[in-house]
Protein backbone atom coordinates (compact mmCIF):
# COMPACT_ATOMS: atom_id res chain seq x y z
CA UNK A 1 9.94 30.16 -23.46
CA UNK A 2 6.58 30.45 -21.11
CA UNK A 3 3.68 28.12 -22.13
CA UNK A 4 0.35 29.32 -21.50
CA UNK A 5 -2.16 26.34 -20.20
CA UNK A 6 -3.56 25.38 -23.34
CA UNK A 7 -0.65 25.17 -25.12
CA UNK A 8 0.93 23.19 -21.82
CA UNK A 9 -1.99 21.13 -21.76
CA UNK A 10 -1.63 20.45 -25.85
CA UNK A 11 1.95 19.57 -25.28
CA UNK A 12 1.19 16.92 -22.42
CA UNK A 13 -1.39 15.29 -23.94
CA UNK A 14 1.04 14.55 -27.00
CA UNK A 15 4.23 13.49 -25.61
CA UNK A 16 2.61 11.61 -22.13
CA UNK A 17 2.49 8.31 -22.72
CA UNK A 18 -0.94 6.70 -23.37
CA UNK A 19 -1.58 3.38 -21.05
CA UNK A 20 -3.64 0.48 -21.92
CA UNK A 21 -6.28 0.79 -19.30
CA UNK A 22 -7.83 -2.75 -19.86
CA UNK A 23 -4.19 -4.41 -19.64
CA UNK A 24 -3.47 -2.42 -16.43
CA UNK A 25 -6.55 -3.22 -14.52
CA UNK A 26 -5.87 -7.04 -15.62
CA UNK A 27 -2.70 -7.09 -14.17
CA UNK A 28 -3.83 -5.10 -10.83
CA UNK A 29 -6.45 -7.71 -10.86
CA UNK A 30 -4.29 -10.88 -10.99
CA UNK A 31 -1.05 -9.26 -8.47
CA UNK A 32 -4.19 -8.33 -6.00
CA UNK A 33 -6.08 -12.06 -6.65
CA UNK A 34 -2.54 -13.64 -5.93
CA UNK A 35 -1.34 -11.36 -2.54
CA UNK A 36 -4.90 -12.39 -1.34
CA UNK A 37 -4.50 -15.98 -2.22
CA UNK A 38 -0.92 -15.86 -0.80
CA UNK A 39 -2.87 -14.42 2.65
CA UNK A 40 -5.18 -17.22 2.54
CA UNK A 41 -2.42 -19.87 2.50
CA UNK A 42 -0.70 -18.23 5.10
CA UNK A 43 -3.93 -18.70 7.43
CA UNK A 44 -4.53 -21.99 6.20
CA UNK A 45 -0.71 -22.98 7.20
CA UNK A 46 -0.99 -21.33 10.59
CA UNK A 47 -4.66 -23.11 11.13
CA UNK A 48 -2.77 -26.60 10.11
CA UNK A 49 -0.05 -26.04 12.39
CA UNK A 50 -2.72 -25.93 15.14
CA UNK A 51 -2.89 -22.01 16.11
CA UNK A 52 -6.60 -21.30 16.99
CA UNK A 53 -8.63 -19.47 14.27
CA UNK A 54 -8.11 -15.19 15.67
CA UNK A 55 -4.46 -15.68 16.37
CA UNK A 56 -3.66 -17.05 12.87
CA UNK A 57 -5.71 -13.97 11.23
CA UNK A 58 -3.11 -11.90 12.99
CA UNK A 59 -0.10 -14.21 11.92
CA UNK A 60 -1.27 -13.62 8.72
CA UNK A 61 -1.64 -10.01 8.45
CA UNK A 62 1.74 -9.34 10.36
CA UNK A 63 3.26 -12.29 7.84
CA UNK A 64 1.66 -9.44 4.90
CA UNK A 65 3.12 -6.41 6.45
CA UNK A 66 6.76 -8.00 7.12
CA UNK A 67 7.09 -9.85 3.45
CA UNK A 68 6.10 -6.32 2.57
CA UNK A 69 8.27 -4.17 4.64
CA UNK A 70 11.29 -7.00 3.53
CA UNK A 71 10.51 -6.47 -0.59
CA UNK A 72 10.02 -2.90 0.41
CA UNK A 73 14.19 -2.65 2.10
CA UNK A 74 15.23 -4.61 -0.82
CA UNK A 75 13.94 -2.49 -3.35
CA UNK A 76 11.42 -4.94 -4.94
CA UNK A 77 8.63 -3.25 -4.14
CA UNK A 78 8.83 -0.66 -5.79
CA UNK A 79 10.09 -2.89 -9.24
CA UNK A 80 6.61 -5.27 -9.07
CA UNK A 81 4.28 -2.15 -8.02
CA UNK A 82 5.57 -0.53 -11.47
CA UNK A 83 3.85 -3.68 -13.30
CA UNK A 84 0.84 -4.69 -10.71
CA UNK A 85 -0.37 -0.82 -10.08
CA UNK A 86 -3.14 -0.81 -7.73
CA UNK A 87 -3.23 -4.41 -7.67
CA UNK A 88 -0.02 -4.76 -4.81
CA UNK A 89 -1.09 -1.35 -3.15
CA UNK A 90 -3.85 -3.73 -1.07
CA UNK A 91 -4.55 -2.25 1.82
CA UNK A 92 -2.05 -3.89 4.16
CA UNK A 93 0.53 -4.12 1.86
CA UNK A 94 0.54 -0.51 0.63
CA UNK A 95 0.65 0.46 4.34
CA UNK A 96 4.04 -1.43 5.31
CA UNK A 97 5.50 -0.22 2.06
CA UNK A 98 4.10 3.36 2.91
CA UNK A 99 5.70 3.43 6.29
CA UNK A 100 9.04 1.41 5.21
CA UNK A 101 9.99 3.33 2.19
CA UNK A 102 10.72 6.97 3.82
CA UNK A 103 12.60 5.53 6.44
CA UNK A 104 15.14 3.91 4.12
CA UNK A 105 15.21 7.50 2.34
CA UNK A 106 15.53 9.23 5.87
CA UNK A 107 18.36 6.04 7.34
CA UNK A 108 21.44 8.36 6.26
CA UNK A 109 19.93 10.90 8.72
CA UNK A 110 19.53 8.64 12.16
CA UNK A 111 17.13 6.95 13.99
CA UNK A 112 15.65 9.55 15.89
CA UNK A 113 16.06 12.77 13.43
CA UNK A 114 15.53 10.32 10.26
CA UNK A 115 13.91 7.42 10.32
CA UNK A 116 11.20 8.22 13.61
CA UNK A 117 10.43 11.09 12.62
CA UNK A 118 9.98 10.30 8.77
CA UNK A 119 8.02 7.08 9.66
CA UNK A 120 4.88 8.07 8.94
CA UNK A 121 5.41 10.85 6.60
CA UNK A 122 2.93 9.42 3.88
CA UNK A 123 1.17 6.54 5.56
CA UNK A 124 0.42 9.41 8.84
CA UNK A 125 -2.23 11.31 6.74
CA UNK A 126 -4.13 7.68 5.94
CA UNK A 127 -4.10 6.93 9.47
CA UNK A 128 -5.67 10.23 10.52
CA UNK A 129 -8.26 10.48 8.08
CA UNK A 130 -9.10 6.58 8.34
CA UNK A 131 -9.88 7.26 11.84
CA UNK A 132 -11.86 9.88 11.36
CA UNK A 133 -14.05 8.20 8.51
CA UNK A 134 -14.22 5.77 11.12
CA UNK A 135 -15.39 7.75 13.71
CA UNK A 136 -17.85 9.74 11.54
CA UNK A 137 -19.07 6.59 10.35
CA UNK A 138 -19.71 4.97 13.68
CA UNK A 139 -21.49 7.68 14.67
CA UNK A 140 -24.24 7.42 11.89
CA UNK A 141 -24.92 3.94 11.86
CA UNK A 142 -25.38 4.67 15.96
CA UNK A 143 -28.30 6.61 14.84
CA UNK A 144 -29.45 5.03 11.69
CA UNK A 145 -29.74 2.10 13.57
């Protein structure tokens, strides 16, 4: 039987299920609150154990992208992102899990023919058109300033 759009549209609309919107942006709001409290005890722990100021910012972003990239091979990633929505998708997190998770799909495949050349299946398009948002906007504070 072939639906037209309306009656496709009808049919989604009644069997999709409907989300609590103000629960949802709660809980993205509390996972995202904790990953960025869990990044400021990481940089308070690498400032106590006496690692100047820029090289524990970097400890603590590559501490974010490996406990990332580690749920991300275990499968837990996926499990808590289910619950926390946009709220474990931060930035730096989303990106590990974004370059980890097509090279466990690819793994069966090989290093070279799966995994390097799957790496950055979904996190390559971010990359390109981050740097290019970045160039377009360095160029017009250049001349706005």
């Amino acid at each position: 039987m072939q639906m037209d759009k309306a009656s496709y549209r009808k049919y989604a609309q009644e069997t999709a299920k409907k989300s609590n919107v103000l629960l949802n942006v709660a809980k993205a709001f509390l996972v995202g609150g904790l990953i960025c409290c869990l990044g400021e005890a990481l940089l308070n722990l690498y400032k106590f154990l006496g690692v100047n100021l820029e090289t524990a910012r970097t400890l603590e972003i590559l501490s974010l992208i490996f406990l990332s990239a580690l749920l991300t091979g275990f499968g837990f990633f996926d499990n808590i992102s289910k619950h926390a929505g946009a709220g474990i998708m931060l930035p730096i997190t989303g990106f590990a899990n974004a370059v980890v998770a097509p090279c466990i799909d690819a793994k069966r495949e090989g290093f070279i023919l799966g995994v390097g050349s799957r790496m950055f299946v979904i996190a390559g398009p971010v990359i390109v058109y981050g740097t290019i948002a970045s160039i377009l906007y360095g160029v017009v504070y250049y001349f706005i300033r």
